[in-house]
Protein backbone atom coordinates (compact mmCIF):
# COMPACT_ATOMS: atom_id res chain seq x y z
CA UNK A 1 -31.75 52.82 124.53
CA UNK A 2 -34.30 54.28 122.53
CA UNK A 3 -32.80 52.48 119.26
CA UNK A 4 -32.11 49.00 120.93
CA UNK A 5 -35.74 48.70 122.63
CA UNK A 6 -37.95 50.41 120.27
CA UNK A 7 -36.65 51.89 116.75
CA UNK A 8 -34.79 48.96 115.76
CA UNK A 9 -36.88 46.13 116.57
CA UNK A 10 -40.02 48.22 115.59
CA UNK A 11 -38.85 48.36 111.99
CA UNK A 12 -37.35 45.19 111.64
CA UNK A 13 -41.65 44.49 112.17
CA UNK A 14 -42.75 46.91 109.52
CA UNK A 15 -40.14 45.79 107.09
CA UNK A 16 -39.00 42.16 107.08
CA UNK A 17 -42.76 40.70 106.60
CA UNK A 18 -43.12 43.34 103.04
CA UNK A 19 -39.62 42.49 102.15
CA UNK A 20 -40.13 38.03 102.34
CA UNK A 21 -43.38 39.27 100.22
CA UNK A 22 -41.46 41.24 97.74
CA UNK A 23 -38.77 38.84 97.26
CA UNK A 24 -40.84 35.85 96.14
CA UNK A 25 -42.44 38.11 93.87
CA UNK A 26 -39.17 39.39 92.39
CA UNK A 27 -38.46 35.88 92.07
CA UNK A 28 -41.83 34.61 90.78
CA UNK A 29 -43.81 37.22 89.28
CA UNK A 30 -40.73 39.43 87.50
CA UNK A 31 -38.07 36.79 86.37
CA UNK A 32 -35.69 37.64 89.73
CA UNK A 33 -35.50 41.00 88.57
CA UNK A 34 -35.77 43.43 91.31
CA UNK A 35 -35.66 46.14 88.72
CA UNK A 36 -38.86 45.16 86.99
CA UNK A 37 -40.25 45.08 90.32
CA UNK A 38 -39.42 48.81 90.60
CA UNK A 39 -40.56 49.74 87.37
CA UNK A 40 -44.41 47.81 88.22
CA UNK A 41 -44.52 49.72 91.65
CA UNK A 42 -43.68 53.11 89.75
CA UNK A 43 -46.67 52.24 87.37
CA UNK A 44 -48.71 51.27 90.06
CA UNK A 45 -49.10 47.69 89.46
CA UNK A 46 -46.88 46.18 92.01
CA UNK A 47 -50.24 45.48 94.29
CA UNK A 48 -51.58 43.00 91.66
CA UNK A 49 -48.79 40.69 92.06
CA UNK A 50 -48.29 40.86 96.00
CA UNK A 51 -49.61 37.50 97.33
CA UNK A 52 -52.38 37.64 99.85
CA UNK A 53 -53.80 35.40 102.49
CA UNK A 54 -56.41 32.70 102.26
CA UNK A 55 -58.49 30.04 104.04
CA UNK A 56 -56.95 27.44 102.45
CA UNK A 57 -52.89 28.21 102.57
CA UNK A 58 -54.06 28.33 106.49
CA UNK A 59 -55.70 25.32 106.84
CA UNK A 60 -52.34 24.17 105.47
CA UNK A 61 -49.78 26.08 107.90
CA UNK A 62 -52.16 25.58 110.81
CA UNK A 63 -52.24 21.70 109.90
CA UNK A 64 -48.92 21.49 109.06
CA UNK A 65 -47.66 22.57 112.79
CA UNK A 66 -49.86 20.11 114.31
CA UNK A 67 -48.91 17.50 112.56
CA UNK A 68 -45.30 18.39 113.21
CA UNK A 69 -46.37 18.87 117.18
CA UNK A 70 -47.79 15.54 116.95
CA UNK A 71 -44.72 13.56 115.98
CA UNK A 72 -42.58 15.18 118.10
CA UNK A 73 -44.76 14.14 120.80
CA UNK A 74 -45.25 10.65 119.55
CA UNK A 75 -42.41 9.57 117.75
CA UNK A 76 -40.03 7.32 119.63
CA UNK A 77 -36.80 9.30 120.80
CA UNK A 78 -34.53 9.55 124.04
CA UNK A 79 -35.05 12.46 126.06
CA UNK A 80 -31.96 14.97 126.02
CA UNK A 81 -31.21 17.79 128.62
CA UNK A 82 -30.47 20.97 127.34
CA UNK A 83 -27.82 23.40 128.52
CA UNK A 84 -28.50 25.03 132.24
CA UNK A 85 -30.52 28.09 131.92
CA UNK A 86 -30.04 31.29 133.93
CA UNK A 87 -32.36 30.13 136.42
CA UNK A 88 -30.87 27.05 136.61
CA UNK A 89 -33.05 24.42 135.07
CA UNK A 90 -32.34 21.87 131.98
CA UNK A 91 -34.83 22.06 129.43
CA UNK A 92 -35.71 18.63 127.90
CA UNK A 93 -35.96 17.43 124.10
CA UNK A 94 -37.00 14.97 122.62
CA UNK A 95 -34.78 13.56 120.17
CA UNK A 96 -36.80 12.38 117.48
CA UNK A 97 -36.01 14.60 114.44
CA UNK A 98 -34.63 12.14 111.93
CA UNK A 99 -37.88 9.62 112.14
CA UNK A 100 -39.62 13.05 112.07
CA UNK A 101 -37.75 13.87 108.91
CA UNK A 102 -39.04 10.69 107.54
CA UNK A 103 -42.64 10.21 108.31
CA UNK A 104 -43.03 13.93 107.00
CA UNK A 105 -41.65 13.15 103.61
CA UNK A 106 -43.27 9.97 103.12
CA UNK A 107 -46.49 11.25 104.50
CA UNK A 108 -46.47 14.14 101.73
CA UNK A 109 -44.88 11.84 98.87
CA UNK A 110 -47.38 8.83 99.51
CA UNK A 111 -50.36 11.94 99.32
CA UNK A 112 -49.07 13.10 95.96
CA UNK A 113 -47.66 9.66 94.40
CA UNK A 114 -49.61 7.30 96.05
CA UNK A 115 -52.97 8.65 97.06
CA UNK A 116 -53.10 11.71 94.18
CA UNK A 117 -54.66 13.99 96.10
CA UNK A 118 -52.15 17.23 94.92
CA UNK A 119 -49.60 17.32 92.71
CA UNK A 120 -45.69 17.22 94.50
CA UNK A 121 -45.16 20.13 92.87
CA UNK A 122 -48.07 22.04 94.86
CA UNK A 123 -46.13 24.00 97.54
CA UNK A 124 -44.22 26.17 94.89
CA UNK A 125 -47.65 27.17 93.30
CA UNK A 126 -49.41 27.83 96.81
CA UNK A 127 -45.70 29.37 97.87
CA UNK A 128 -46.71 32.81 97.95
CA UNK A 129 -49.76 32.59 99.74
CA UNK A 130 -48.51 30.23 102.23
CA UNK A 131 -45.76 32.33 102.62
CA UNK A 132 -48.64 35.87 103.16
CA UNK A 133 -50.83 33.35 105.56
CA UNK A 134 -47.94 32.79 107.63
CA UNK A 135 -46.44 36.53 108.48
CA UNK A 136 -50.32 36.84 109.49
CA UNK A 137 -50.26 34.16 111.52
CA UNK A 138 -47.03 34.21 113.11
CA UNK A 139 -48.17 38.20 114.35
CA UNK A 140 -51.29 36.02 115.85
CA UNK A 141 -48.82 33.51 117.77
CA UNK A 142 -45.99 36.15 118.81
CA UNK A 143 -49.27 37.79 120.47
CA UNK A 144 -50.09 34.88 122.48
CA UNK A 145 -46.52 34.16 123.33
CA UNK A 146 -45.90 37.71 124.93
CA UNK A 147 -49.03 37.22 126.75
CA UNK A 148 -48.13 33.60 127.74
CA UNK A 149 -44.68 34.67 128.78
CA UNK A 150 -45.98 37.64 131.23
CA UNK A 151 -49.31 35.33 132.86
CA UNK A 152 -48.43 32.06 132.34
CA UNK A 153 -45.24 31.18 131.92
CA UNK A 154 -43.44 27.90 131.63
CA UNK A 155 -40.96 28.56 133.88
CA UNK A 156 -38.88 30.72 135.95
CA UNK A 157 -37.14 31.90 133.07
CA UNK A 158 -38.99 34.61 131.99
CA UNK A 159 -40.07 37.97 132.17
CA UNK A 160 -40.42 41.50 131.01
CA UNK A 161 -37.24 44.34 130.07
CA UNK A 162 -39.74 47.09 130.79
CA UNK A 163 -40.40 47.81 126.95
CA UNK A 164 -42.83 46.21 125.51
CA UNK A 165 -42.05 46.41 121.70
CA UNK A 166 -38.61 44.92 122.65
CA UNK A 167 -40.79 42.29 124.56
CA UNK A 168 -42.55 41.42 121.63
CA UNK A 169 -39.96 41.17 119.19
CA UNK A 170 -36.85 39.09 121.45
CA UNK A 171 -40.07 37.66 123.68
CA UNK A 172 -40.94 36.87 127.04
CA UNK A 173 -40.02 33.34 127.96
CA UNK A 174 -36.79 31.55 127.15
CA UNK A 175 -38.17 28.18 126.93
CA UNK A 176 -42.04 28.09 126.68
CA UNK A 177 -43.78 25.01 126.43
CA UNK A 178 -47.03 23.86 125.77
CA UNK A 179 -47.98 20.42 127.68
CA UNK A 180 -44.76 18.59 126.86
CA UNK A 181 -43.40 20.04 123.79
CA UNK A 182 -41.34 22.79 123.94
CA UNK A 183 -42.12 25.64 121.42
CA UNK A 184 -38.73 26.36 120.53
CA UNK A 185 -37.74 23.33 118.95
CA UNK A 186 -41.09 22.82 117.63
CA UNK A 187 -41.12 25.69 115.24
CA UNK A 188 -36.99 26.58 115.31
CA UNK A 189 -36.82 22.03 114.32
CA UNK A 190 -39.55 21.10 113.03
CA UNK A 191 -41.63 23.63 111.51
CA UNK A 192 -38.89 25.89 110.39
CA UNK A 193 -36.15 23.35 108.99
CA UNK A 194 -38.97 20.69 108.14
CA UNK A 195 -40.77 23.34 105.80
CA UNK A 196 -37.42 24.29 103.81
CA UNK A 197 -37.04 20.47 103.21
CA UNK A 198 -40.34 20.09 102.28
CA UNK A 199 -40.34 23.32 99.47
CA UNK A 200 -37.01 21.71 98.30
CA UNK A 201 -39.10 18.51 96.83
CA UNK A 202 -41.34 20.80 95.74
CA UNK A 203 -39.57 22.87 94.04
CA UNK A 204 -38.02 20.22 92.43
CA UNK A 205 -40.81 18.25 91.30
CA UNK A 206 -42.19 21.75 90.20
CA UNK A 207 -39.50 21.94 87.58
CA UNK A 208 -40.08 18.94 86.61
CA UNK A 209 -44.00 19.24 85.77
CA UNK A 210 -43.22 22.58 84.11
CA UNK A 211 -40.09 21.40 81.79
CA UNK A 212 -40.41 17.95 81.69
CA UNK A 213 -37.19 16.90 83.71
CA UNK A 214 -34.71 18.33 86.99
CA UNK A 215 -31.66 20.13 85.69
CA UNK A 216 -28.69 20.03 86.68
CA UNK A 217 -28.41 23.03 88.65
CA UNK A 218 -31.79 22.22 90.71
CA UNK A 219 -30.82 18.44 91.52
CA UNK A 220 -27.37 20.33 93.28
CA UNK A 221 -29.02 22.67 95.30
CA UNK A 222 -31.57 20.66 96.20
CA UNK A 223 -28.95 17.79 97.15
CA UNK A 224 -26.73 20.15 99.26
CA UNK A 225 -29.56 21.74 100.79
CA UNK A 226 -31.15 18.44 102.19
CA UNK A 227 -27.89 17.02 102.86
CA UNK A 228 -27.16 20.30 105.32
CA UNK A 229 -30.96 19.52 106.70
CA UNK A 230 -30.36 15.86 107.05
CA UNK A 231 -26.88 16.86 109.14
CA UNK A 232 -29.34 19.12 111.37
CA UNK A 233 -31.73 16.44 112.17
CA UNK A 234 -28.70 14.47 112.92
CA UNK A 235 -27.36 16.60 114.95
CA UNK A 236 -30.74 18.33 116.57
CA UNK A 237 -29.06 17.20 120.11
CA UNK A 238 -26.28 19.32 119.25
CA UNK A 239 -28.60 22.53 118.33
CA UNK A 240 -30.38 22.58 121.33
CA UNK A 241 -27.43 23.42 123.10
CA UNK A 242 -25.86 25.91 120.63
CA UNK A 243 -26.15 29.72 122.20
CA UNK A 244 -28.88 30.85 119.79
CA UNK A 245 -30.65 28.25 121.66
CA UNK A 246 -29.64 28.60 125.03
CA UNK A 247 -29.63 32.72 125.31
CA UNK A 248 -32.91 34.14 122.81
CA UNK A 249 -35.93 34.05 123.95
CA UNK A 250 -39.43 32.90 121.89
CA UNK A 251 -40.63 35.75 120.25
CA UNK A 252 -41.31 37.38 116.89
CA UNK A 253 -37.32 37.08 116.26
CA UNK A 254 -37.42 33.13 116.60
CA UNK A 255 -41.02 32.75 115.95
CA UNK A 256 -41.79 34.59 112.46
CA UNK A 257 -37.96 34.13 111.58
CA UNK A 258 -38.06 30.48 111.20
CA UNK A 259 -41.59 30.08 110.53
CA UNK A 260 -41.16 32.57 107.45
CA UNK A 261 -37.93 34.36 106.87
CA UNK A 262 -36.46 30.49 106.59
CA UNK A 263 -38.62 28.77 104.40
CA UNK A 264 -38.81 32.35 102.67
CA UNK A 265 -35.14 33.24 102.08
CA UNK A 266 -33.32 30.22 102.56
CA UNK A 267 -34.84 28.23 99.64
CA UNK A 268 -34.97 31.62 97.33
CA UNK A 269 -32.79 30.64 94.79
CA UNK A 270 -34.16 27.34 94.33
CA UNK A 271 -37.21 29.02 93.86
CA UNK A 272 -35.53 30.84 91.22
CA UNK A 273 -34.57 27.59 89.16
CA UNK A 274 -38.18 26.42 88.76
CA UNK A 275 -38.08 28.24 86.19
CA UNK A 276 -34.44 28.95 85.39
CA UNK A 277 -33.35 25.49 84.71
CA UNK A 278 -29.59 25.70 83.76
CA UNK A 279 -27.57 22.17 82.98
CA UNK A 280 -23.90 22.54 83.96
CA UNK A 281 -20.83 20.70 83.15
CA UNK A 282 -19.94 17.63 85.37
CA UNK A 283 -16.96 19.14 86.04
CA UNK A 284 -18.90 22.18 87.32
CA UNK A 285 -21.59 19.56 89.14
CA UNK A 286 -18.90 17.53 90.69
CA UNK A 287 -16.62 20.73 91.94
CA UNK A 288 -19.91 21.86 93.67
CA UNK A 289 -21.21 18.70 95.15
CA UNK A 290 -17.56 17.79 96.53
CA UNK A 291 -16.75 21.58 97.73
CA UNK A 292 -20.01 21.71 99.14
CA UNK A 293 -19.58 18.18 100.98
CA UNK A 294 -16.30 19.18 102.23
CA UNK A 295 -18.00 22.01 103.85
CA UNK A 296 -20.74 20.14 105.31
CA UNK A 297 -18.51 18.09 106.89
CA UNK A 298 -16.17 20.29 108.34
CA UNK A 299 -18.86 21.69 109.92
CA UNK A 300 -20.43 18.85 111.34
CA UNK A 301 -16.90 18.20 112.76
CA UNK A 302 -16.37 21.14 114.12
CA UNK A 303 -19.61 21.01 116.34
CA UNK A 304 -19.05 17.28 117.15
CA UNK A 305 -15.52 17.82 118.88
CA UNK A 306 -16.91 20.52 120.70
CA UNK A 307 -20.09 18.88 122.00
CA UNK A 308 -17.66 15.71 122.65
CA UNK A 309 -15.45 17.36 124.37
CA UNK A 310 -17.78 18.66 127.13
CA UNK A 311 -19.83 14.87 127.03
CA UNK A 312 -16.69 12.89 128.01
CA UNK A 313 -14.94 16.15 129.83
CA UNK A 314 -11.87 16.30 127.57
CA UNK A 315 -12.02 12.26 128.09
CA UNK A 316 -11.34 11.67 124.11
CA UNK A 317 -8.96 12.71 120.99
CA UNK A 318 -9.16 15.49 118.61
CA UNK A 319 -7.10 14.51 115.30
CA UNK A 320 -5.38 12.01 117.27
CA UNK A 321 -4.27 13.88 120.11
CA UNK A 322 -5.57 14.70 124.02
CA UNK A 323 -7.71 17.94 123.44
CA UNK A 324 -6.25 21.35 124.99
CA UNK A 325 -9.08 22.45 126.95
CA UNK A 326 -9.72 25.77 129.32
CA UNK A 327 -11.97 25.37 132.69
CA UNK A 328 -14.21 27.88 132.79
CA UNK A 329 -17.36 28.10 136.14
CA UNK A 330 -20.62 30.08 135.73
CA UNK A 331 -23.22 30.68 138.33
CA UNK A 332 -26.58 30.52 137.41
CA UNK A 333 -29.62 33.16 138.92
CA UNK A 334 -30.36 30.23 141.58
CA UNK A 335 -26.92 30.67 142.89
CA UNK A 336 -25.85 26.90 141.61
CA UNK A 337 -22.36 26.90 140.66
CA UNK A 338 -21.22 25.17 137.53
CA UNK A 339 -18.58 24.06 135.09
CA UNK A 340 -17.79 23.22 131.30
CA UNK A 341 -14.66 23.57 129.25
CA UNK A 342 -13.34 25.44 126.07
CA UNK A 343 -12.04 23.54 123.71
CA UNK A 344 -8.89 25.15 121.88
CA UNK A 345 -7.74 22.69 119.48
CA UNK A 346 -8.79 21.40 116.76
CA UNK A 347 -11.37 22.82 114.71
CA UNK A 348 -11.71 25.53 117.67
CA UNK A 349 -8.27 25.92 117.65
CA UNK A 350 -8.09 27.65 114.23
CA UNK A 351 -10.88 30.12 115.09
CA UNK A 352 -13.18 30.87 117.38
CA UNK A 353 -16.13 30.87 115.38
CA UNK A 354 -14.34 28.72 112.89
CA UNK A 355 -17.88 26.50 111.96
CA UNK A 356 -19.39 29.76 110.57
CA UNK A 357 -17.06 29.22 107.13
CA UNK A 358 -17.94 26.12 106.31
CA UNK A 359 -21.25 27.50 106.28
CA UNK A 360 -21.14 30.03 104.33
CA UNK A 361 -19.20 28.05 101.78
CA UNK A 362 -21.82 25.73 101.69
CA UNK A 363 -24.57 28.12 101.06
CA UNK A 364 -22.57 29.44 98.06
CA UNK A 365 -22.08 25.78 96.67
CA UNK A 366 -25.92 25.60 96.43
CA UNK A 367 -27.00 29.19 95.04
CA UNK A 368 -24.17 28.91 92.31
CA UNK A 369 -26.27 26.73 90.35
CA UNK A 370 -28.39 29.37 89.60
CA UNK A 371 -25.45 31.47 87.60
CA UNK A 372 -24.89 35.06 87.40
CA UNK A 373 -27.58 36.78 85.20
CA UNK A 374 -29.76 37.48 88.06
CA UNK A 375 -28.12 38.45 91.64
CA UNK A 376 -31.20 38.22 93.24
CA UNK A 377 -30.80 34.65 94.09
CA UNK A 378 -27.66 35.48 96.01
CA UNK A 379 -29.86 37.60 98.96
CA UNK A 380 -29.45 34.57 101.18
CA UNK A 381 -25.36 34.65 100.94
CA UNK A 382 -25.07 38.03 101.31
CA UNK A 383 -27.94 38.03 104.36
CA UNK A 384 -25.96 34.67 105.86
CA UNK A 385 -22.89 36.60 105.78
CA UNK A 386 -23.90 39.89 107.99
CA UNK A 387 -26.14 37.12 110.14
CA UNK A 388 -23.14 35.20 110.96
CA UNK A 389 -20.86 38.32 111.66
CA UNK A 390 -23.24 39.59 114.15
CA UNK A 391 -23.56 36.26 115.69
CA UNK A 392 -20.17 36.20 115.91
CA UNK A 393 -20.42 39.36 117.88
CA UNK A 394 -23.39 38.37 120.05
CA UNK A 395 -21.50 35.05 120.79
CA UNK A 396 -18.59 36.99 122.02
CA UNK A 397 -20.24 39.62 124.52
CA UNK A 398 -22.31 36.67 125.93
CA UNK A 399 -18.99 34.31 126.24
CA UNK A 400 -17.05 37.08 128.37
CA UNK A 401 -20.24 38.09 130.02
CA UNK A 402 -20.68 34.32 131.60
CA UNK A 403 -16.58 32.63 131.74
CA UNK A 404 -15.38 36.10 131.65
CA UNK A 405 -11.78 35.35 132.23
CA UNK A 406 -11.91 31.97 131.42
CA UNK A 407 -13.09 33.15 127.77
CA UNK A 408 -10.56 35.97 127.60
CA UNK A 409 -7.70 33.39 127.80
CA UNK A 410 -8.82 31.87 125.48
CA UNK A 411 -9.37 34.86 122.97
CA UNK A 412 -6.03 34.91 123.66
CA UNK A 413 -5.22 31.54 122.71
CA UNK A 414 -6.85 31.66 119.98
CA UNK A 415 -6.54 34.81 117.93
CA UNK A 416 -9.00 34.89 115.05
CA UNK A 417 -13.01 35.08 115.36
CA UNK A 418 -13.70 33.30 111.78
CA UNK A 419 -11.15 33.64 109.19
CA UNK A 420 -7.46 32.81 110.35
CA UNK A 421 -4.97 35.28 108.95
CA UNK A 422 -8.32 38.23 108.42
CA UNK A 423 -10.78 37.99 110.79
């Protein structure tokens, strides 16, 4: 108990915002070598090249969110119900996130293009500061949240676990809201996944004002990476019913992980090829972009015969053929009763988790550009991998814990978690 509400979360605190720090200026400030970063904190120099806060990176941030806030408050979009909490209500999105996608980028390419008022390649020089302002800032929102969650919530979904440093970090609410827009998919959508997109043109246009042209290597991980983004915006519906979505609660986990630890880690190794540029073979460009496709669309398949499946109630085909489904009931806090069904065919018949590999494949396709004298750009694989693993495992305990039978069935049906034949 001790280790689950205080040790653990405590240090994952102290050490994540020091480690995003570190990393960009592994990346940035000692050619990706984490080993010249050791040697300059031995000599004492290490502080020198830490970046540090300022007015102006959070101007930026600050703007940035409520800009973000304001189209997905204005945009046009249908209003989708979310998955029945524990306390029995249905959150509502809006879903808006393509046109979002859009006015962002053209906004921010008609300032630099158009208007001249920064150069597109101005996030990767700011990077390290907006990256400092943020972790200060997001310990200034995760403050309010706790606070919001315990005397004014949003809903009946809320609460404390009696610890308050576990309270901080997992949060206090499930789905807080301010006015109409709901906080999680304002900064898990838009702020988190819109801010990686936006770095990637950056970054990108940052190589080009330093070299005089986009390699290779760059134009494929930036192309797989906003092709992955574009397929989230596509699929934002989808998302907001995943069980990340449906089971954490808004606090420093959600809120500084995709307001920092995503733009942060996520993009690293694009960062790296600023100034890295490597040109590979078309043979090499063309095995990426079509491995990396395949995986994005297997993927996207996988999730769309699931969240078919339950739309039509097993009304529909998977690879030509009725789906084999499982009922399985739940009963929510409010005593309602209610029911959904597991799909165990297609995709979801090869594994249960079988979406996580595509994933993973896809990340590799776009840090492999960067090549092999530095491993530093491969942090976000190896991170991705242990993430999805313990999803994997917090998926499973919370699928037995609410179909509980129903699920075990279909553990049995289905043997393997992510990997046929391993795992």
């Amino acid at each position: 108990m001790f280790l689950r509400c205080f040790l653990f979360p405590l240090a994952l605190m102290v050490i994540t915002p020091p480690l995003v720090l570190l990393l960009w200026c592994a990346c940035v400030r000692f050619d990706g070598s984490p080993a010249a970063l050791a040697r300059a904190a031995v000599a004492g120099e290490l502080l020198r090249g830490i970046p540090r806060p300022s007015g102006p990176s959070a101007l930026a941030v600050a703007g940035f969110i409520a800009f973000e806030a304001l189209l997905l408050r204005a945009l046009p979009g249908r209003l989708h119900q979310g998955p029945v909490t524990p306390h029995g209500v249905r959150p509502q999105y809006r879903a808006n996130g393509m046109a979002a996608l859009l006015v962002t980028h053209g906004v921010y390419l008609a300032a630099s293009f158009g208007l001249g008022l920064f150069p597109a390649g101005v996030l990767y020089d700011s990077f390290g500061s907006l990256l400092a302002t943020s972790c200060l800032l997001c310990f200034v929102l995760c403050t309010a949240w706790y606070a919001k969650g315990l005397r004014w919530p949003s809903g009946p979904d809320h609460g404390s676990t009696g610890h308050r440093v576990l309270d901080y970090f997992w949060g206090t609410e499930l789905h807080p809201s301010i006015g109409s827009v709901d906080l999680k998919q304002l900064f898990n959508c838009r702020v988190g996944m819109m801010s990686w997109s936006l770095l990637l043109v950056s970054f990108a246009a940052a190589q080009y004002e330093r070299h005089g042209g986009v390699s290779s290597s760059m134009a494929v991980a930036v192309v797989l990476q906003l092709a992955y983004i574009v397929k989230f915006f596509h699929w934002e519906e989808g998302y907001c019913s995943t069980l990340d979505v449906m089971h954490d609660r808004f606090g420093y986990y959600l809120c500084w992980g995709v307001t920092v630890w995503l733009p942060g880690v996520y993009a690293l190794s694009t960062l790296y090829l600023v100034s890295h540029p490597r040109q590979l073979s078309w043979p090499v460009t063309a095995a990426l972009l079509v491995t990396g496709g395949a995986a994005l669309a297997v993927n996207y398949s996988a999730d769309e015969q699931r969240q078919r499946v339950r739309r039509t109630g097993g009304a529909t085909l998977i690879w030509g053929r009725p789906p084999k489904v499982l009922e399985a009931s739940f009963t929510t806090r409010d005593g309602g009763a209610h029911h959904t069904l597991l799909l165990y065919s297609g995709w979801w018949g090869v594994a249960r988790h079988f979406h996580y590999l595509p994933e993973f494949v896809l990340a590799l396709c776009w840090v492999l550009p960067a090549g092999t004298d530095r491993l530093l750009p491969y942090f976000y694989p190896f991170f991705l991998a242990v993430l999805l693993v313990d999803r994997c495992g917090r998926d499973e305990r919370r699928c037995l814990e609410k179909y509980g039978d129903a699920y075990r069935e279909y553990c049995a049906k289905v043997r393997w978690r992510i990997i046929p034949g391993l795992y």
